[in-house]
Protein backbone atom coordinates (compact mmCIF):
# COMPACT_ATOMS: atom_id res chain seq x y z
CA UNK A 1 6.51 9.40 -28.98
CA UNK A 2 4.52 6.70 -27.14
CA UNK A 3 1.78 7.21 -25.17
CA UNK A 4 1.08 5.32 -21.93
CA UNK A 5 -1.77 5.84 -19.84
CA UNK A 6 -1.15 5.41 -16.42
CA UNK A 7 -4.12 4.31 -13.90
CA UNK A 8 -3.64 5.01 -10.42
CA UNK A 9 -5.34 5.30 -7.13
CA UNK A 10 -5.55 8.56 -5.08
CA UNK A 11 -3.05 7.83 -3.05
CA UNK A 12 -0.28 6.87 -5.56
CA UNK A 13 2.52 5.58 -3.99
CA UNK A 14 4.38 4.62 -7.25
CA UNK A 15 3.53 7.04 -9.34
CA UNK A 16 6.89 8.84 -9.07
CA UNK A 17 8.92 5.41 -10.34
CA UNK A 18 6.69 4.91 -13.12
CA UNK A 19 7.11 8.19 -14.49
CA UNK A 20 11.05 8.16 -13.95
CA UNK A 21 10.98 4.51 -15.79
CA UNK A 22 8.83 6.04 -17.92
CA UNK A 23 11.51 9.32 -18.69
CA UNK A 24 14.23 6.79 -19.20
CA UNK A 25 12.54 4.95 -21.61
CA UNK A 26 11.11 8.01 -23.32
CA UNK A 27 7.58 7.39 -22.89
CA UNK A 28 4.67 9.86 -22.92
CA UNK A 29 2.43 9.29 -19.69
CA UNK A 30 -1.08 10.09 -19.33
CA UNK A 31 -2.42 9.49 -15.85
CA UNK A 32 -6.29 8.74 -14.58
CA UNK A 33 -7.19 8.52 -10.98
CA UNK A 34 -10.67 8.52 -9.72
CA UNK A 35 -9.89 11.95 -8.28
CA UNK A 36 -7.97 14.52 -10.45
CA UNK A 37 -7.15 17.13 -7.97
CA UNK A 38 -5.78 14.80 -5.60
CA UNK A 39 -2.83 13.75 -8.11
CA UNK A 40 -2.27 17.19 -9.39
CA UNK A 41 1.41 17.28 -7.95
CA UNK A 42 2.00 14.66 -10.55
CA UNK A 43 3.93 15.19 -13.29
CA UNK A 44 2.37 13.75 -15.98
CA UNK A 45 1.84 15.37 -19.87
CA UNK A 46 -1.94 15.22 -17.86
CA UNK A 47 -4.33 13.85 -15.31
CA UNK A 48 -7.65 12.58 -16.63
CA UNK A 49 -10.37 11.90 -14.14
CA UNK A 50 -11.69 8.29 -14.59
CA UNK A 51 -14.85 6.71 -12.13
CA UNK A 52 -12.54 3.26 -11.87
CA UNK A 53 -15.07 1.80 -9.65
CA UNK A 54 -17.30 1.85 -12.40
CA UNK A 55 -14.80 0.09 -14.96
CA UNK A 56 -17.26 0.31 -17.87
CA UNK A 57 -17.93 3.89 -17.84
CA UNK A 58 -14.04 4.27 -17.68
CA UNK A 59 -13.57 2.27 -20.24
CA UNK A 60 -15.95 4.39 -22.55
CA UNK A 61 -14.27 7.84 -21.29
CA UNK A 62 -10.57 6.19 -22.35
CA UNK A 63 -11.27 5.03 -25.64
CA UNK A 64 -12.76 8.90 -25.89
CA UNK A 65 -9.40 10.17 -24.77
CA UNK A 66 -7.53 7.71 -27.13
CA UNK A 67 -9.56 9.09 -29.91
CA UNK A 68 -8.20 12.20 -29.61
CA UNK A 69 -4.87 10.95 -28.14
CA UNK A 70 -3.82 7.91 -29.60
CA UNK A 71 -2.57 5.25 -26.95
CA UNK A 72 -0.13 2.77 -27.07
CA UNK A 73 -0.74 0.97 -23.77
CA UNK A 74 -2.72 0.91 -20.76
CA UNK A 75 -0.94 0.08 -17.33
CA UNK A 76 -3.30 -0.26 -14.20
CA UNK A 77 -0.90 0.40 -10.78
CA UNK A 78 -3.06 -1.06 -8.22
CA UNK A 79 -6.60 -3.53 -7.94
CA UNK A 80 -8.94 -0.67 -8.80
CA UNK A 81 -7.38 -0.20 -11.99
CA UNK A 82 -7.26 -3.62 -13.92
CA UNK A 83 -10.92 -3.65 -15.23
CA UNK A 84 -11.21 -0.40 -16.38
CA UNK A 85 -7.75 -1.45 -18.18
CA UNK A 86 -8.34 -4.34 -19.69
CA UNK A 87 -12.17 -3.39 -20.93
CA UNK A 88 -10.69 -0.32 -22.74
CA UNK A 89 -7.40 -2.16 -24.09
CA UNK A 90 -9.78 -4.92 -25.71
CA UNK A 91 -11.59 -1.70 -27.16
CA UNK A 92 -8.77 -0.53 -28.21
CA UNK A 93 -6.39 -3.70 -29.44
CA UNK A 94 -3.72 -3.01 -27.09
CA UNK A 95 -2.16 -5.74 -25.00
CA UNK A 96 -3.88 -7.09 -22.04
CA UNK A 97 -5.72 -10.00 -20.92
CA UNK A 98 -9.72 -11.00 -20.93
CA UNK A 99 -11.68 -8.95 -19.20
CA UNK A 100 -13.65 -11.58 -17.61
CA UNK A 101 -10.37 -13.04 -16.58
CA UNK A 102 -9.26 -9.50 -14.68
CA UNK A 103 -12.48 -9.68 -13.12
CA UNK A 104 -12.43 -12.85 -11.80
CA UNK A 105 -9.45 -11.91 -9.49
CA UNK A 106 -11.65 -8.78 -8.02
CA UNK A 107 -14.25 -11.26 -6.63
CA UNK A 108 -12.80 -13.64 -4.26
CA UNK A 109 -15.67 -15.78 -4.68
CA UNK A 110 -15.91 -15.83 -8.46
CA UNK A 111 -12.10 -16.64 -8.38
CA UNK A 112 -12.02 -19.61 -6.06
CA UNK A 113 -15.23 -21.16 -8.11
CA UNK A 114 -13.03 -20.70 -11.58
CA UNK A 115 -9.84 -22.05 -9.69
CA UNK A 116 -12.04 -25.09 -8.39
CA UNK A 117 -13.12 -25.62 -12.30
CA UNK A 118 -9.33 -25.53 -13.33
CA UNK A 119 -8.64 -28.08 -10.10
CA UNK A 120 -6.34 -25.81 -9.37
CA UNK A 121 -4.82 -26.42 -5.48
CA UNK A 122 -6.89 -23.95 -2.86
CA UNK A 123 -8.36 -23.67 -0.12
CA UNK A 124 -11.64 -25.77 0.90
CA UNK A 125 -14.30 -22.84 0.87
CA UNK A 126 -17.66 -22.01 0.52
CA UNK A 127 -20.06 -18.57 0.13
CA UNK A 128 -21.98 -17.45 2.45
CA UNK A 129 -24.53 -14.58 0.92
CA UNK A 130 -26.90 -12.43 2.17
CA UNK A 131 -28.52 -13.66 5.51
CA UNK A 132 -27.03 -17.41 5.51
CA UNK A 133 -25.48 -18.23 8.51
CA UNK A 134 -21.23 -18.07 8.90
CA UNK A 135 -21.12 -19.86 11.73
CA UNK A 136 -22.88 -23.12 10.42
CA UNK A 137 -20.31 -22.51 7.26
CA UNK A 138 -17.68 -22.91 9.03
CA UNK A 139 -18.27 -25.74 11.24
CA UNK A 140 -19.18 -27.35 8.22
CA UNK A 141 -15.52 -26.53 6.56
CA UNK A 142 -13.87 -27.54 9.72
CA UNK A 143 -12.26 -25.46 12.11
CA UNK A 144 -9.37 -23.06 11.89
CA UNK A 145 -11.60 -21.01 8.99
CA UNK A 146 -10.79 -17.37 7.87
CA UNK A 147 -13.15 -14.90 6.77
CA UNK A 148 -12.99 -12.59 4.07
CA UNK A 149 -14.65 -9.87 1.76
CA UNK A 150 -15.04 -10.58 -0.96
CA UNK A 151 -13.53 -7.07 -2.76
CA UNK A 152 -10.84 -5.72 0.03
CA UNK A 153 -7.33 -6.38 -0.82
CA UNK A 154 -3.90 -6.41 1.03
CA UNK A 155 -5.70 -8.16 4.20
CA UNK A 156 -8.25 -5.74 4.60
CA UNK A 157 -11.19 -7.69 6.62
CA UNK A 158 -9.20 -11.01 6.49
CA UNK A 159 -9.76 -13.08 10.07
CA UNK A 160 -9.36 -16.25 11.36
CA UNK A 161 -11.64 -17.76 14.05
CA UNK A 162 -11.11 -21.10 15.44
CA UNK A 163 -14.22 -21.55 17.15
CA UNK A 164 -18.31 -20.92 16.29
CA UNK A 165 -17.80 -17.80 18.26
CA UNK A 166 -15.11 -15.87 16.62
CA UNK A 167 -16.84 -16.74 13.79
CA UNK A 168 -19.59 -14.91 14.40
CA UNK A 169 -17.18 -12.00 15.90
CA UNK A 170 -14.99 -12.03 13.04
CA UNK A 171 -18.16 -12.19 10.14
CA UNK A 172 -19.93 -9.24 12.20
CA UNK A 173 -16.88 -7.39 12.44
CA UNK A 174 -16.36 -7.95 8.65
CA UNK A 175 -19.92 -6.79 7.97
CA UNK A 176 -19.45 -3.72 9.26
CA UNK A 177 -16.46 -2.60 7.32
CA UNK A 178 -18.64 -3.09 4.46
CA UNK A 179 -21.61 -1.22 3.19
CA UNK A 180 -25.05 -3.42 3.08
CA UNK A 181 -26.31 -4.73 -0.29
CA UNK A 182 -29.10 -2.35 -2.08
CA UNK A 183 -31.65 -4.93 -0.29
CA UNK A 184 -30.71 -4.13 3.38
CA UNK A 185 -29.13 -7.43 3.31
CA UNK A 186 -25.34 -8.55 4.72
CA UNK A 187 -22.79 -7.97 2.76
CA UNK A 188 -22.08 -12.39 1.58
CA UNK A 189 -18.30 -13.17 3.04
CA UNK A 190 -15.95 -16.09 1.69
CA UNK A 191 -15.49 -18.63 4.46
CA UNK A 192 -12.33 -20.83 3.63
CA UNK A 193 -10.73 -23.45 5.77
CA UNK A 194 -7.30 -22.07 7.52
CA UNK A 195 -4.06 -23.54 5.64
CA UNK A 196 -1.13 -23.88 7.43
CA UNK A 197 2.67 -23.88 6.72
CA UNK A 198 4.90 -20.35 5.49
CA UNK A 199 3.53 -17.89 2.82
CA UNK A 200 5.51 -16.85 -0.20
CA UNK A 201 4.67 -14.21 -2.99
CA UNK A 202 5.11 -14.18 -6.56
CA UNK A 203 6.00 -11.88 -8.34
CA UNK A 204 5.71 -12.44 -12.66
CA UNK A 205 4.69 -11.36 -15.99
CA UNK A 206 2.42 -13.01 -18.01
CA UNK A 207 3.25 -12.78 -21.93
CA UNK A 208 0.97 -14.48 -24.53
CA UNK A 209 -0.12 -16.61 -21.38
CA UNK A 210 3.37 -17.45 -20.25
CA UNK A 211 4.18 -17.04 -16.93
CA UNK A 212 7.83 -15.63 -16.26
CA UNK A 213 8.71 -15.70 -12.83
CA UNK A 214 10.80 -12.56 -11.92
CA UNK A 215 10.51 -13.46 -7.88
CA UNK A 216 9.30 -15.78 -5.37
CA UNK A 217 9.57 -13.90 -1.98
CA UNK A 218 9.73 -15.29 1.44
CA UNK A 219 7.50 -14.11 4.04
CA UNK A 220 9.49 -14.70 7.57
CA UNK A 221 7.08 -13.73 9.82
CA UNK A 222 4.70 -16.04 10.76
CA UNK A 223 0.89 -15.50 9.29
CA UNK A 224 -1.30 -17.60 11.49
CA UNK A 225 -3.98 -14.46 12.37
CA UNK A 226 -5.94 -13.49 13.63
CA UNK A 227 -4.96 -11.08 11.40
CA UNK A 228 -2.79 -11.04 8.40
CA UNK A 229 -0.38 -8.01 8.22
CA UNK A 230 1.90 -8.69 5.94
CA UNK A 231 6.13 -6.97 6.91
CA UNK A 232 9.13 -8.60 5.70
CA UNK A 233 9.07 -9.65 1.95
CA UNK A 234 12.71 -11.45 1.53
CA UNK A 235 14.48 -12.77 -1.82
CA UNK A 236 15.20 -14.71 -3.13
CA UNK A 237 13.17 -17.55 -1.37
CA UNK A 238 15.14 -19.78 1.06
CA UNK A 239 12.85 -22.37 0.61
CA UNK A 240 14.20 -25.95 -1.15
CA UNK A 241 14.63 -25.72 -5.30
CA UNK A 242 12.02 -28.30 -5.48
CA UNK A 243 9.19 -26.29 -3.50
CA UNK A 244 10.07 -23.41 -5.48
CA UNK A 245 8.85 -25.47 -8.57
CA UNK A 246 6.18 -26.46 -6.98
CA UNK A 247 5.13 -22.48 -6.30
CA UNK A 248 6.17 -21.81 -9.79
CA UNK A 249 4.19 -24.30 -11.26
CA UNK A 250 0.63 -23.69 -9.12
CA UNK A 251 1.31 -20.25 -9.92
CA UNK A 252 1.19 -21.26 -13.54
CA UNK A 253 -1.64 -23.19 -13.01
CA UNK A 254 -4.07 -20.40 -10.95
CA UNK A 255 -3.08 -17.95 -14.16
CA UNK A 256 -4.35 -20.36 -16.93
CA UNK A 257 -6.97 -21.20 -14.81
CA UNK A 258 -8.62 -17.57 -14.54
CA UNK A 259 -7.78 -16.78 -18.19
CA UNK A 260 -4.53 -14.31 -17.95
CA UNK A 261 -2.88 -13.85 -20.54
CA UNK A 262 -0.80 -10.71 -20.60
CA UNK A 263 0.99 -8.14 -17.84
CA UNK A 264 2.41 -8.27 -14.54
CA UNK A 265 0.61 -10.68 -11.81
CA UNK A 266 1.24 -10.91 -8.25
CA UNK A 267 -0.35 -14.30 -6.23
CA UNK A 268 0.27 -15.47 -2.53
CA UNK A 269 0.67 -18.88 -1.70
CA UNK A 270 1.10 -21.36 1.09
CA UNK A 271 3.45 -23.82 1.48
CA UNK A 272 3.13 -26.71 3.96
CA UNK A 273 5.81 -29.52 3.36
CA UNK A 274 6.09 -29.33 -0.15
CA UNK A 275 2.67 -28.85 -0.78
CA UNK A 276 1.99 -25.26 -2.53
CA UNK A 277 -1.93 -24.35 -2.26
CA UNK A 278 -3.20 -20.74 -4.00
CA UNK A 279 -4.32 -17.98 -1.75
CA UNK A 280 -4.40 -14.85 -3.79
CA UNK A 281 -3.94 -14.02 -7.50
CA UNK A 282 -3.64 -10.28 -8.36
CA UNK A 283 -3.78 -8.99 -12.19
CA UNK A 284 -1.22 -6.37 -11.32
CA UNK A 285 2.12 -6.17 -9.87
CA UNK A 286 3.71 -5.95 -6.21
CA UNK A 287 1.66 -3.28 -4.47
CA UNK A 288 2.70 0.04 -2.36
CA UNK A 289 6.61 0.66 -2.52
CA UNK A 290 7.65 -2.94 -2.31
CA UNK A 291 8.75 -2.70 -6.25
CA UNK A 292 11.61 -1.02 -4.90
CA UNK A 293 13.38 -3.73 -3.47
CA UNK A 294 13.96 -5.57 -6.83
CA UNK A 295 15.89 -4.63 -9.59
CA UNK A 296 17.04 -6.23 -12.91
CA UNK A 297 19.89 -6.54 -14.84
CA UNK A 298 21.90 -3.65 -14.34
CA UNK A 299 19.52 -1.91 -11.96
CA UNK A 300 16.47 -1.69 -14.27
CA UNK A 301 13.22 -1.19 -12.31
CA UNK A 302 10.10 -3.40 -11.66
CA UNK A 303 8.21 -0.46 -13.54
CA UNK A 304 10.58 -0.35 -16.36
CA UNK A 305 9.52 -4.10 -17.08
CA UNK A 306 6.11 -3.56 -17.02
CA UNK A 307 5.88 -0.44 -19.37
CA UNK A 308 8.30 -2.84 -21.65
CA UNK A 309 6.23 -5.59 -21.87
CA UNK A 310 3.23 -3.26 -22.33
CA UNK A 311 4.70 -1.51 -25.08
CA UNK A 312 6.11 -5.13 -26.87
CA UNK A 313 9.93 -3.72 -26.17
CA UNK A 314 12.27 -5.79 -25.95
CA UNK A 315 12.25 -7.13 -21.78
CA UNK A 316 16.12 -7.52 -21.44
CA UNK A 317 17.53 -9.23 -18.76
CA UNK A 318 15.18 -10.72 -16.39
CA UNK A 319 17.37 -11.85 -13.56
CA UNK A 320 17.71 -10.12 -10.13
CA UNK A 321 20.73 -7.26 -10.09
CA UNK A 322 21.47 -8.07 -6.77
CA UNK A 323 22.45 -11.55 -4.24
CA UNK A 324 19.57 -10.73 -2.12
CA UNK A 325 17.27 -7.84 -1.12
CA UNK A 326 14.20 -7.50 0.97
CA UNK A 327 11.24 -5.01 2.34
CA UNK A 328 9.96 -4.50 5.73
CA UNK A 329 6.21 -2.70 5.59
CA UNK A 330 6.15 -1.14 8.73
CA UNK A 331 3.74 -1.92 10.98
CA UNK A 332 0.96 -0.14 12.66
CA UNK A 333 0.79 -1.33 16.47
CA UNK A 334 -2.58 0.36 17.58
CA UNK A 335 -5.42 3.04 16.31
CA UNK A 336 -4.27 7.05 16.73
CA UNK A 337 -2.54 9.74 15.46
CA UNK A 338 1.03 9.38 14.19
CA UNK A 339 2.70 12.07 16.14
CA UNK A 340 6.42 11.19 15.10
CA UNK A 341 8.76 8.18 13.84
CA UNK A 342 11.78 9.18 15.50
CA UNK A 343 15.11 6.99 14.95
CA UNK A 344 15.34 7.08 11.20
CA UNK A 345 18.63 7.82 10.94
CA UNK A 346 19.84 5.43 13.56
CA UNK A 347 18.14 2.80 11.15
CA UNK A 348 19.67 3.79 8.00
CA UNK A 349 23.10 3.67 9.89
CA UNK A 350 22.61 -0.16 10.09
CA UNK A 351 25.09 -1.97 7.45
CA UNK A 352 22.50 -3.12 4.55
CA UNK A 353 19.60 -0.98 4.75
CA UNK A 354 19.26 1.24 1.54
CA UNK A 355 16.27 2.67 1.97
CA UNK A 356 13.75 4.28 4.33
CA UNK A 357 10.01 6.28 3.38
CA UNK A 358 7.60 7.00 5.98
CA UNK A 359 4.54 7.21 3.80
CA UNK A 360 2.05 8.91 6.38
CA UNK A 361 2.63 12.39 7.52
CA UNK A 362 2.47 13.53 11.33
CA UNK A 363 -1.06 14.37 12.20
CA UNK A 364 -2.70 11.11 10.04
CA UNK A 365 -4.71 8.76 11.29
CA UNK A 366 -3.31 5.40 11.32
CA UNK A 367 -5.09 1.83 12.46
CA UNK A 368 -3.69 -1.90 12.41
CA UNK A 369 -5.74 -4.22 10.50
CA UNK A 370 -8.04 -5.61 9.61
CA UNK A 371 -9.76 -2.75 9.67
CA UNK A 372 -6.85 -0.76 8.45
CA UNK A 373 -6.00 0.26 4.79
CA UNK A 374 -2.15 1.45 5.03
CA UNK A 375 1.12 0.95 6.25
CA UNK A 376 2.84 3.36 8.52
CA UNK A 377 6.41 3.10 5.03
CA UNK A 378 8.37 0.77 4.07
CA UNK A 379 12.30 0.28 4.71
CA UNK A 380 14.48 -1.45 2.27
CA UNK A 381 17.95 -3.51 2.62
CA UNK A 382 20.46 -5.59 0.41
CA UNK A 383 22.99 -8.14 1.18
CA UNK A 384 25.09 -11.16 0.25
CA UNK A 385 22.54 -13.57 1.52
CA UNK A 386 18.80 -13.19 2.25
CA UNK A 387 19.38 -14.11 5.95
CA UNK A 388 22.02 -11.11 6.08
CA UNK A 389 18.73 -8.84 4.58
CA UNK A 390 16.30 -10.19 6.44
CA UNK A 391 18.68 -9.82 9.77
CA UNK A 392 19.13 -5.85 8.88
CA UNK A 393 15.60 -4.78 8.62
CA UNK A 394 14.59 -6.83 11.93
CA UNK A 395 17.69 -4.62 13.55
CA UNK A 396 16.76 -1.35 11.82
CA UNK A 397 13.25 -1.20 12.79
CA UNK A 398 14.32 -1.99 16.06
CA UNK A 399 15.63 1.47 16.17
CA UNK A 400 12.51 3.22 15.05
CA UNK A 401 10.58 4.56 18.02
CA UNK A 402 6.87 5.62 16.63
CA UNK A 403 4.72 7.43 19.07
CA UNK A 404 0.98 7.03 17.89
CA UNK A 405 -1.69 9.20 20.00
CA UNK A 406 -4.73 7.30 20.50
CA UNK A 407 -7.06 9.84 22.09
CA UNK A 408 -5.60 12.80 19.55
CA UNK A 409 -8.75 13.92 17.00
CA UNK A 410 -7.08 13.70 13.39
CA UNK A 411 -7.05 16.14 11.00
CA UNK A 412 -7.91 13.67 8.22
CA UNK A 413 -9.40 10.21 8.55
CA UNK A 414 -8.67 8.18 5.55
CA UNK A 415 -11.91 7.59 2.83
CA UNK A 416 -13.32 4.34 2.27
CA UNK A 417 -10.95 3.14 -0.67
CA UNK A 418 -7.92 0.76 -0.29
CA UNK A 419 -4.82 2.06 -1.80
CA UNK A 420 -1.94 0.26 -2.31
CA UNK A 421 -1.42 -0.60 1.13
CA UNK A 422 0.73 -3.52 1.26
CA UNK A 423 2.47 -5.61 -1.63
């Protein structure tokens, strides 16, 4: 049988659809998580403990494990994951791409100077480390900026500020999400000048460096900031066959640029007229439960793919199973304790909605970005046309009614580490 070791973070939304595409294929799975005991409800063959944040050492304790347990791929679910994964599948000749490629796209920095190299279309940006000044950075870019960290994902610590003193705000802000450097110094922060027009994501697999597009979703809801929570993902795109190239082919371009080569990749980028400029690229796929909304074929799952094309099967058919389908990740309005999400059935009665998870119990703490690392679930729909989807989740979530205490202690605040909080 197959082996396929799983990494995931502690808080593993997906684990339970990679193991059931895992089942249906007939595929072993071994999982690692930086904390064993906090996955032991998994059902995995076993749980191996695995310091991800220190991808090396990982790397040495799975090609241990593989000694004794031959592997036949490595799959990393989430950010933390991909350069343990691709250090230890280089060790281990099993498919995956550089691992100074999978790191560039864990330093935001490192990635926009490789992308810059490839003159590959970004943002206008520039460093600023240690105790350099933001606010001259940024007047130098050109105001709207946004600020960033450069190691946070799904919009964690992202902020725009259109003047020198929401820069300052937003970088001090920033800084203190963030622990300091070993010198007592700042924590550096990318400054990049603010590009306008709609967002779109991207969801593909790379195989021997060839990108195959498997989705290009629309983001409806305007992301301007100050903040950038992500909520409706919709497919596929509305936008004009032509601009959809033009995603496709930056997309292309960003991957070759960094060095990818093999397994799923996920990149957000902005389109203003039909110009299509690079914002993110992720070595892994859609994040939190937003694999859910797409399906292949007939009906095979996002994860299904992915432990394919990790295992060299045969990928099948590649085209969406359905007209149109979408995901709405539910927003958190203000800083408290979730007390109760009351209308759920009234929102599962409307016509096209499929799906509904609240993925944070009563009694946890829950806080809006940017300092936030979760989303209160996610709610899924299908339709004929993505306007019909996109109309049913906006109409559905209208019927939620969440009641979040703000002066309520919490029985658990949530750790330092960013799950798979958005897509």
């Amino acid at each position: 049988m197959r082996r396929v070791l799983l990494l995931l973070p502690t808080r593993a939304y997906r684990a339970s659809d990679f193991l059931e595409a895992a089942r249906e294929l007939g595929v072993e799975v071994v999982v690692g998580a930086e904390q064993r005991h906090a996955l032991d409800d998994v059902m995995a063959s076993r749980v191996i403990e695995l310091p991800l944040h220190r991808p090396e050492i990982a790397a040495d304790a799975i090609v241990e494990f593989a000694d004794e347990a031959p592997l036949n791929a490595i799959v990393p679910v989430d950010d933390a994951g991909v350069a343990a994964a691709s250090l230890a599948a280089e060790r281990l000749g099993l498919a995956h791409s550089p691992p100074a490629a999978t790191a560039l796209t864990r330093d935001k920095a490192a990635m926009r100077r490789r992308l810059a190299q490839a003159g590959v279309s970004q943002p206008a940006f520039t460093l600023v480390d240690g105790d350099a000044d933001p606010v001259a950075a940024a007047a130098e870019l050109g105001f709207p900026v946004v600020l960033k960290p450069l190691t946070l994902s799904a919009s964690r610590g992202v902020i725009r500020a259109d003047t020198k003193a929401e820069t300052a705000a937003a970088a001090a802000r920033i800084r203190r999400m963030l622990p300091e450097s070993d010198d007592g110094r700042p924590a550096p922060l990318l400054v990049e000048r603010f590009v306008p027009g709609v967002e779109v994501a991207v969801e593909g697999l790379l195989r021997s460096g060839t990108l195959h597009t498997l989705a290009i979703f629309d983001k409806p809801d305007p992301l301007d900031g100050p903040y950038f929570e992500e909520t409706l993902y919709i497919t596929p795109s509305r936008l004009p066959d032509e601009t959809q190239r033009a995603v496709e082919d930056v997309t292309s371009a960003a991957v070759a640029g960094l060095g990818l080569t093999e397994g799923p990749v996920h990149a957000e980028i902005r389109v203003d007229s039909d110009a299509a400029t690079v914002i993110e690229v992720a070595a892994r796929s859609i994040g939190g439960l937003c694999a859910r909304s797409l399906r292949f074929g007939l009906g095979v799952s996002l994860e299904s793919l992915i432990l394919r094309h990790a295992l060299n099967l045969p990928l099948r058919d590649t085209t969406t199973a359905h007209a149109a389908s979408g995901v709405m990740m539910l927003p958190i309005v203000r800083a408290g304790v979730l007390v109760e999400v009351r209308g759920r059935e009234a929102a599962l009665d409307v016509p096209g909605i499929v799906g509904l998870e609240i993925t944070i119990a009563p009694g946890g703490w829950v806080e809006p970005l940017p300092e936030g690392d979760r989303y209160l679930g996610f709610m899924f729909a299908r339709g004929e046309t993505p306007d019909a989807v996109e109309s049913a989740l906006r109409r559905a979530h209208a019927k939620l009614d969440v009641e979040i205490d703000p002066d309520r202690a919490p029985r658990e605040r949530p750790g330092t580490e960013s799950p798979e909080a958005g897509c």
